[in-house]
Each structure stands twice: as structure tokens, then as C-alpha cells.
Protein backbone atom coordinates (compact mmCIF):
# COMPACT_ATOMS: atom_id res chain seq x y z
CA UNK A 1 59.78 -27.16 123.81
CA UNK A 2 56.27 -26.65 122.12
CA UNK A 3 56.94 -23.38 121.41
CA UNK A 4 60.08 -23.70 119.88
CA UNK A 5 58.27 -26.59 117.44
CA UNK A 6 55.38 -24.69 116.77
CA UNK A 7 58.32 -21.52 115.77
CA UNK A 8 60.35 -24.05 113.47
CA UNK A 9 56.72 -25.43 111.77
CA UNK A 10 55.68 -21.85 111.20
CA UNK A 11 58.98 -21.27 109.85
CA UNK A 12 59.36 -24.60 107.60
CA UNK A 13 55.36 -23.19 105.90
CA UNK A 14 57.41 -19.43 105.23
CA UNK A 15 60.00 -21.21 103.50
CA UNK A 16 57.47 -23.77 101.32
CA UNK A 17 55.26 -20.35 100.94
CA UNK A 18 58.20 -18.58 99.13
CA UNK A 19 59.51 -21.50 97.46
CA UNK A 20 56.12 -22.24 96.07
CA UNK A 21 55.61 -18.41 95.06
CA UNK A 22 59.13 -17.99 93.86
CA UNK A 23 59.09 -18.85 90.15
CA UNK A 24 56.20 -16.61 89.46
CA UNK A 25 57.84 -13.90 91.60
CA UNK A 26 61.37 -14.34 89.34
CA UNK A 27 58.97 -14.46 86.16
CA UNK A 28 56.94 -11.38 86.50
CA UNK A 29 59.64 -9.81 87.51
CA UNK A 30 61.63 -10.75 84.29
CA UNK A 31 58.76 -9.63 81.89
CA UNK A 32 59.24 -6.12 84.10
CA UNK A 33 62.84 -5.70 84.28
CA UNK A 34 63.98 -7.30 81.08
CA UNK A 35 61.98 -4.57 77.96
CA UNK A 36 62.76 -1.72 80.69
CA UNK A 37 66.54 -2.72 80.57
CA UNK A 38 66.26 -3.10 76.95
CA UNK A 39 65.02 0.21 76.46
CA UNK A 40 67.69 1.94 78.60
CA UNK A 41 70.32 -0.02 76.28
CA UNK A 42 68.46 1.10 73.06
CA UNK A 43 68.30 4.96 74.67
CA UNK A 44 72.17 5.12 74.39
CA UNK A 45 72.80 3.39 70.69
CA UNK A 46 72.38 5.03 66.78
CA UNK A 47 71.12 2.39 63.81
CA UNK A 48 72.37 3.54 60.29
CA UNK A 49 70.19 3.05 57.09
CA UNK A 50 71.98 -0.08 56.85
CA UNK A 51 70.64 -1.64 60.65
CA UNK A 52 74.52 -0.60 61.53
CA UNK A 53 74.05 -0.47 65.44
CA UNK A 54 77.11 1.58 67.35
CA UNK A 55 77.20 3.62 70.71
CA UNK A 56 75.59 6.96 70.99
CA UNK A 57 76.19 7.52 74.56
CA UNK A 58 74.16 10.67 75.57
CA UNK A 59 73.51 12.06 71.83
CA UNK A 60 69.94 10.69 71.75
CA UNK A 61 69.50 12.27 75.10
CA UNK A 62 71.40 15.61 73.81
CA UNK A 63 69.35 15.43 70.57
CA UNK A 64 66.01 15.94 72.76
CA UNK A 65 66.81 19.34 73.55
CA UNK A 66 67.28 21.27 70.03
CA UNK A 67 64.35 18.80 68.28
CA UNK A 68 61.64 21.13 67.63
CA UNK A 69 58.70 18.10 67.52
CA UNK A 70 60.03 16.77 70.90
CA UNK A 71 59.15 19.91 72.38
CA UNK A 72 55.66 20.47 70.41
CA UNK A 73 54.75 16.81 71.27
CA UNK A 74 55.08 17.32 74.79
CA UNK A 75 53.26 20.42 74.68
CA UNK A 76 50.19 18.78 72.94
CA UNK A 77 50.61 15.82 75.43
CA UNK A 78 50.45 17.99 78.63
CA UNK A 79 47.63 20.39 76.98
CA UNK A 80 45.64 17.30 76.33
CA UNK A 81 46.61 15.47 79.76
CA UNK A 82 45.25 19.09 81.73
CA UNK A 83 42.00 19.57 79.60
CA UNK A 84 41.01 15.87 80.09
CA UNK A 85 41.84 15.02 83.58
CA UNK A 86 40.10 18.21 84.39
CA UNK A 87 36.65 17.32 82.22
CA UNK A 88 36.82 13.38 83.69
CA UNK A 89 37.17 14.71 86.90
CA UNK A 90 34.42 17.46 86.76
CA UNK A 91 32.17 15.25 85.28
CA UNK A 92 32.86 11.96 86.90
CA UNK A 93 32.10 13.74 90.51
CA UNK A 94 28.92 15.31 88.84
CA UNK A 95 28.10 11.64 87.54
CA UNK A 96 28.60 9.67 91.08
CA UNK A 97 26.83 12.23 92.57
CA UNK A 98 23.58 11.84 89.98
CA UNK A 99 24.09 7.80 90.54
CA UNK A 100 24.44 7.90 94.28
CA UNK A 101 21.62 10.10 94.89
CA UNK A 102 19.10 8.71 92.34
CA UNK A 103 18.82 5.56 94.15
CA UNK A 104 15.60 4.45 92.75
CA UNK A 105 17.23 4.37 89.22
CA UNK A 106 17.09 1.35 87.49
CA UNK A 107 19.75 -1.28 86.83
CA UNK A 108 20.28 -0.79 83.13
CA UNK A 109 19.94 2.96 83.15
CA UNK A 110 22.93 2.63 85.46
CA UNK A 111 24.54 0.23 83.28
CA UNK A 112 24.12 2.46 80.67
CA UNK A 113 25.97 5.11 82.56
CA UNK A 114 28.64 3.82 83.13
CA UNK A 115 29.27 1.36 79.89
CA UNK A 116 31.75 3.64 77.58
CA UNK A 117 34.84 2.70 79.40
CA UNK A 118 34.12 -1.01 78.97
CA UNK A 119 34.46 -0.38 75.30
CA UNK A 120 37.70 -1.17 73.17
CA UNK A 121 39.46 2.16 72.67
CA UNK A 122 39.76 1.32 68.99
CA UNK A 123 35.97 0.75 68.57
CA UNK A 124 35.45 4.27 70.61
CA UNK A 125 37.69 5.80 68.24
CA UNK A 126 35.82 4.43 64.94
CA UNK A 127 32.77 5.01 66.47
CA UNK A 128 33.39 9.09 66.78
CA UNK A 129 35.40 9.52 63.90
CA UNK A 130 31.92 8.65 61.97
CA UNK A 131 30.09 10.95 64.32
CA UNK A 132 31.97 13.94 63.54
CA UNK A 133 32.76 13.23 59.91
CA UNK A 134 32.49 16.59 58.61
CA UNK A 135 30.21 15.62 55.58
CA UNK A 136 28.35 13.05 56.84
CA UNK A 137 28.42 12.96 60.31
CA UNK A 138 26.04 13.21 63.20
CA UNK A 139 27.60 16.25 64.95
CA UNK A 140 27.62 18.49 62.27
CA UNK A 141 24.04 17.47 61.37
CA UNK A 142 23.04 18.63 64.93
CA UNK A 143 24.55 21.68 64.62
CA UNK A 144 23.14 22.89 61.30
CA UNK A 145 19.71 21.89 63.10
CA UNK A 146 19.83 24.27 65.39
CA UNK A 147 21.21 26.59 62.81
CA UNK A 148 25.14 26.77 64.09
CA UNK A 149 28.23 26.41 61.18
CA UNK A 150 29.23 23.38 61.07
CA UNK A 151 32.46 22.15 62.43
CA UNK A 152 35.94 20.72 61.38
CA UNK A 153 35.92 18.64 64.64
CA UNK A 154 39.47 16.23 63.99
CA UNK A 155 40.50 17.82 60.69
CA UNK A 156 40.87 21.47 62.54
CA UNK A 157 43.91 22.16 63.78
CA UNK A 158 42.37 24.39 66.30
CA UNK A 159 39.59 21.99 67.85
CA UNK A 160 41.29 18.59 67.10
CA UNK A 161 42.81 18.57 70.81
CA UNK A 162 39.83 19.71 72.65
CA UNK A 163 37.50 17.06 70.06
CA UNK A 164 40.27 14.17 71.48
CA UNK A 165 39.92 14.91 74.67
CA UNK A 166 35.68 15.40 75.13
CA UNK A 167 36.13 11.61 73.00
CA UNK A 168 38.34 10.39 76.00
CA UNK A 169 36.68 11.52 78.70
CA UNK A 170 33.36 10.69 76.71
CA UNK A 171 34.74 7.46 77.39
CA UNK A 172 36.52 7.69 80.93
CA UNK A 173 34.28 9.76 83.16
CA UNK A 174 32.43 6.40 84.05
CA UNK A 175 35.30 5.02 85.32
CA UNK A 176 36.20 8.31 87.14
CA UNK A 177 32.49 8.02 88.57
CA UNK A 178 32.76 4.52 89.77
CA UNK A 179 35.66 5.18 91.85
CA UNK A 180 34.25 8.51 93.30
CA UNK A 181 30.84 6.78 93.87
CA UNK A 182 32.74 4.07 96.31
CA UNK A 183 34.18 7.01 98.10
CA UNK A 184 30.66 8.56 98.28
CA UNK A 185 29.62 4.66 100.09
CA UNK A 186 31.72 5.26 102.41
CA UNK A 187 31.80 8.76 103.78
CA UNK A 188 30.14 8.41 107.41
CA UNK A 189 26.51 9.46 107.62
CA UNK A 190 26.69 10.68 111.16
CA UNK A 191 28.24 13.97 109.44
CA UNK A 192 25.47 14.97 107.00
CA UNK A 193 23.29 14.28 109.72
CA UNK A 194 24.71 16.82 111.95
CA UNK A 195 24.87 19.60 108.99
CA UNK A 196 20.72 18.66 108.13
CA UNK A 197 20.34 19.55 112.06
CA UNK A 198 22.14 23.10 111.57
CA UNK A 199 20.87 23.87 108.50
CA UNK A 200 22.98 23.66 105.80
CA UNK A 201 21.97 23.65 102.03
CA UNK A 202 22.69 20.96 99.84
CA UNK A 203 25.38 23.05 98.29
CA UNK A 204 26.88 24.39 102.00
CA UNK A 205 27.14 20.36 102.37
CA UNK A 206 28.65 19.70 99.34
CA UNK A 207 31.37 21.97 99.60
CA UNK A 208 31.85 22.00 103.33
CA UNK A 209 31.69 18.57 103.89
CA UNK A 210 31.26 16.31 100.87
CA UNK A 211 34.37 17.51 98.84
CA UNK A 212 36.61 18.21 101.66
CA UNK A 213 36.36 14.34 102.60
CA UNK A 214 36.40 12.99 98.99
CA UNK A 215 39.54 14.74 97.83
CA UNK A 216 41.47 11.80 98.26
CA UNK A 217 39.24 9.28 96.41
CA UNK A 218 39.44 12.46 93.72
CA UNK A 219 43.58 12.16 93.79
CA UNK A 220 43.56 8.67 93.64
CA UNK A 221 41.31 9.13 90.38
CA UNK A 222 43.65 11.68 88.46
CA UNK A 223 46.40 9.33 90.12
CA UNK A 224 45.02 6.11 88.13
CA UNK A 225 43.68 8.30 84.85
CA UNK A 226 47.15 10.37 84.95
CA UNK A 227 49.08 6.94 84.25
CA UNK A 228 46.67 6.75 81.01
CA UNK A 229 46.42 9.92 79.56
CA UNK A 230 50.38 10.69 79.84
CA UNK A 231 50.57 7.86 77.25
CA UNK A 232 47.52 8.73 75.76
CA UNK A 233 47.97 6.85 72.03
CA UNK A 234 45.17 4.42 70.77
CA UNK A 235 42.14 6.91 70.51
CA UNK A 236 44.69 9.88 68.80
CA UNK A 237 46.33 6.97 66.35
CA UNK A 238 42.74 5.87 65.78
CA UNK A 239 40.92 8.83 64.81
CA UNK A 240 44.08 11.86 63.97
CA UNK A 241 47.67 9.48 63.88
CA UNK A 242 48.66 13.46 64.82
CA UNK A 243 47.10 15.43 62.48
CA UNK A 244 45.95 17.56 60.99
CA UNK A 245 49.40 17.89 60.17
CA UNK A 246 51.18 17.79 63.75
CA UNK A 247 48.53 19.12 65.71
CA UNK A 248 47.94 16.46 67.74
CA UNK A 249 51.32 14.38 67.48
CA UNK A 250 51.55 13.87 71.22
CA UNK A 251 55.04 12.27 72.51
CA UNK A 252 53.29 8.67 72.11
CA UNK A 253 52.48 9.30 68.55
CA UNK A 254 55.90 11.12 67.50
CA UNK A 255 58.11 8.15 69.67
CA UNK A 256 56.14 5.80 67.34
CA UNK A 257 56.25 7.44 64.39
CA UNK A 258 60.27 7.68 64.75
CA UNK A 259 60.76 3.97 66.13
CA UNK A 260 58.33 2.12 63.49
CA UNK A 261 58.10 4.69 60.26
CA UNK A 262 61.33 5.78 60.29
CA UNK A 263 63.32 2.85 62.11
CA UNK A 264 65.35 5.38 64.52
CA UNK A 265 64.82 3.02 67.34
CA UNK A 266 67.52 4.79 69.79
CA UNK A 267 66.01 7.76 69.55
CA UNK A 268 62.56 6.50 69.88
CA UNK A 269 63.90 4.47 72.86
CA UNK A 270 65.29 7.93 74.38
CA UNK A 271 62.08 9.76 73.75
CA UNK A 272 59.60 7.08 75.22
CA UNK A 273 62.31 6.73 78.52
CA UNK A 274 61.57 10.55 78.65
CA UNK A 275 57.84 10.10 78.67
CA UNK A 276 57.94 7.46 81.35
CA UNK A 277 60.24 10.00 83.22
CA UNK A 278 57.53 12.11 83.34
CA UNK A 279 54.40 9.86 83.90
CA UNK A 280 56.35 9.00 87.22
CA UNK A 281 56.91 12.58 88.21
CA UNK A 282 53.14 13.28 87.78
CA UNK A 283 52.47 10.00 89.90
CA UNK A 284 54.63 10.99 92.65
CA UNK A 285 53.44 14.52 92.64
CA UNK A 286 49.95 13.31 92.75
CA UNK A 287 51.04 11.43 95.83
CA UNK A 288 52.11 13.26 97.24
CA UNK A 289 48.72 15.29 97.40
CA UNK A 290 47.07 12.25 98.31
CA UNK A 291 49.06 12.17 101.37
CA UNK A 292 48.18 15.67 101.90
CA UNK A 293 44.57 15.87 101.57
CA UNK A 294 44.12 12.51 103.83
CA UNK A 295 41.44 12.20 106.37
């Protein structure tokens, strides 16, 4: 008899748990569902010159295909999502590696280290687009000191990706670094203590043993940094807004330009339904490896 009371108590808290939880459950849920919804709806209708909405069907989706800036905006977004993720993740292993070894570093040096990502994106951006003004700004004045040409930096069409993309991961390697420096805590000691008995050189350890077990701390890195730089906007809009020209009009700059400067907001809708399309392939892909690389 007790234990059937003690099932129906347990039971009667489940019930006052989920009723208690239940309108902020329906609410977040309705601030998720309702602009995704929206979106999909927008994706299949046209708006005239006049704000005439009809149905479109597939055309915006059709329309993707032969439109020349869809196809160069996704190229520039990929090329920028590759040469970042690859810098941030280069550097941020380099950086936990410096931070986790130099334990007698002080506090604010390692504050220092790892304060760019705490900045507002928009400040970053202002912040570098005075840098590498190419009249006045720091970068070039470097450069002539050590007698090099000076630069174009963001008004080049050739080095305005690869400028955007040292900027971001100027900014996100710390973050990068923080995660891979928890995954550094936590590796079991008992290992490097058994490759300083054989032998091995820092390096041997490093890639035998050090790598090997961070790779999935590494995955879940690109995993979280992936979600960001597929729609990669505030930094570009900041500094370029895709110039020079269209040079670095990723798919988050063109969906804008098309939704908000030229008030095609089915199309828009169609393009940025596309991006997100893709931002979850990468995710699951990248989870894929996760799962594979586990220890």
C-alpha cells in the first residue's frame, strides 16, 4: 500500500513539474516555430512594386539556380567559412596550449588573451576598419616601416576575404582556445606520464597522444564556430557591406540586401531558408565526426 502511495505522490510532483514548466515550454517554443513558419510561407510568395503579395509556389526556389549572385555569394561564404574555421582552429589549439602550459602567467595577461571575443562585433569591426585604413591606418604604417608596399586591406578585391576573416578569427580564436583549454583539463595525466617514461618528445606527445584525444573537443569547436561563420554578417556589413563591389557579398549580405534594399522579401525568404539548409548540413556532418573521433 506504501508503495503504491509513494508511486501516485511521485506521480502527482511529474504532473505539477510539467504543469508548472508548461507555459514557458509552449512560449519558447512559439518564438521558435512561429518566424521559422513565417519564413517557409514568405519562401513560396512574390510582392509587386505595389506590396501586391500572390503565390509563387517553387519560382523563388527555381529562381536560385540561374541567379548568378546566389551562386557567387555562396562561394564567398564557403571560401570565408574554410579559411576562418581553419585559422581559429590552428590558432586557438596553439593558444590553449601557450595558456595551459604557462601556468605561472598572470591573471590579466590571461585576461588579455582571451578578451577579443567578449567584444561587440560592431565595435571589432570599427575598430579594424581604422587600423587598416589605407591612408591613415596602423597596418599600412607598419608595413612601410619595415619597407613593404602598402596594402588595400578591405578595399582590394583580392585580400578583402582573407582581411575579413584574420578580423574574425582575430576575434574568435579566444573562444576557440577556451573550449580546447577545458579539453586540455581534462585529458588524464596517467598517459603523458607513461610517454615521459618511454621517451617521447614534446612533439611525439603532442601528436601521438595530445591531438588524438582532443579531436573531439576540436569538432565540437568548428561545430559551435561553424553555426557562426555560415551566417557570418555583422563584421562584413560593418567594415565591406560586400564590397569592394561584390567581393565579399556573402549569402547573409546578398539575402539582406534583396529583403531590406530592394523589398523582394520572398526571395530573400527563399535564399536565407537555403542558407539555414546548409548551416544544418555542416552541423550534422560535423557530427557526425564528433561521433567518429570519440574516445
Amino acid at each position: 500500500m506504501s508503495d503504491t502511495a509513494a508511486t501516485l505522490t511521485q506521480d502527482r510532483q511529474k504532473l505539477e513539474m510539467a504543469a508548472l514548466s508548461a507555459p514557458a515550454v509552449v512560449f519558447t517554443v512559439a518564438m521558435i516555430a512561429f518566424p521559422v513558419v513565417y519564413t517557409i510561407w514568405l519562401g513560396f510568395q512574390t510582392f509587386s512594386s505595389t506590396g501586391k503579395q500572390s503565390f509563387a509556389g517553387l519560382a523563388n526556389y527555381s529562381k536560385l539556380i540561374s541567379d548568378y549572385e546566389f551562386w557567387h555569394g555562396l562561394w564567398i561564404t564557403i571560401a570565408l567559412f574554410v579559411l576562418s574555421l581553419v585559422l581559429q582552429l590552428v590558432f586557438g589549439v596553439w593558444l590553449a596550449l601557450v595558456l595551459f602550459h604557462a601556468k605561472r602567467l598572470p591573471g590579466i595577461v590571461r585576461s588579455l588573451f582571451i578578451s577579443p571575443f567578449m567584444m561587440p562585433p560592431v565595435v571589432a569591426g570599427m575598430m579594424w576598419l581604422v587600423i587598416l585604413d589605407p591612408s591613415l591606418g596602423a597596418a599600412n604604417y607598419i608595413l612601410q616601416s619595415f619597407g613593404l608596399p602598402p596594402s588595400d586591406w578591405l578595399a582590394s578585391p583580392t585580400w578583402v576575404i582573407p582581411t575579413v576573416a584574420l578580423i574574425d578569427s582575430w576575434q574568435w580564436t579566444p573562444y576557440v582556445a577556451l573550449i580546447v583549454l577545458g579539453g586540455l583539463q581534462s585529458l588524464p595525466p596517467s598517459v603523458y606520464e607513461a610517454a615521459q617514461i618511454d621517451g617521447a618528445s614534446p612533439f611525439r606527445t603532442f601528436q601521438r597522444i595530445t591531438l588524438p584525444l582532443l579531436l573531439p573537443t576540436i569538432v565540437t569547436a568548428a561545430i559551435l564556430r561553424s553555426v557562426d561563420l555560415l551566417r557570418f554578417f555583422d563584421i562584413i556589413y560593418i567594415t565591406t557591406q560586400g564590397g569592394p563591389g561584390n567581393a565579399s557579398n556573402t549569402l547573409n549580405i546578398y539575402g539582406f540586401r534583396v529583403g531590406f534594399e530592394f523589398f523582394n522579401i520572398g526571395y530573400a525568404s527563399a535564399l536565407m531558408l537555403t542558407l539555414t539548409a546548409i548551416v544544418f548540413g555542416a552541423v550534422l556532418a560535423f557530427n557526425r565526426l564528433r561521433g567518429a573521433v570519440a574516445w
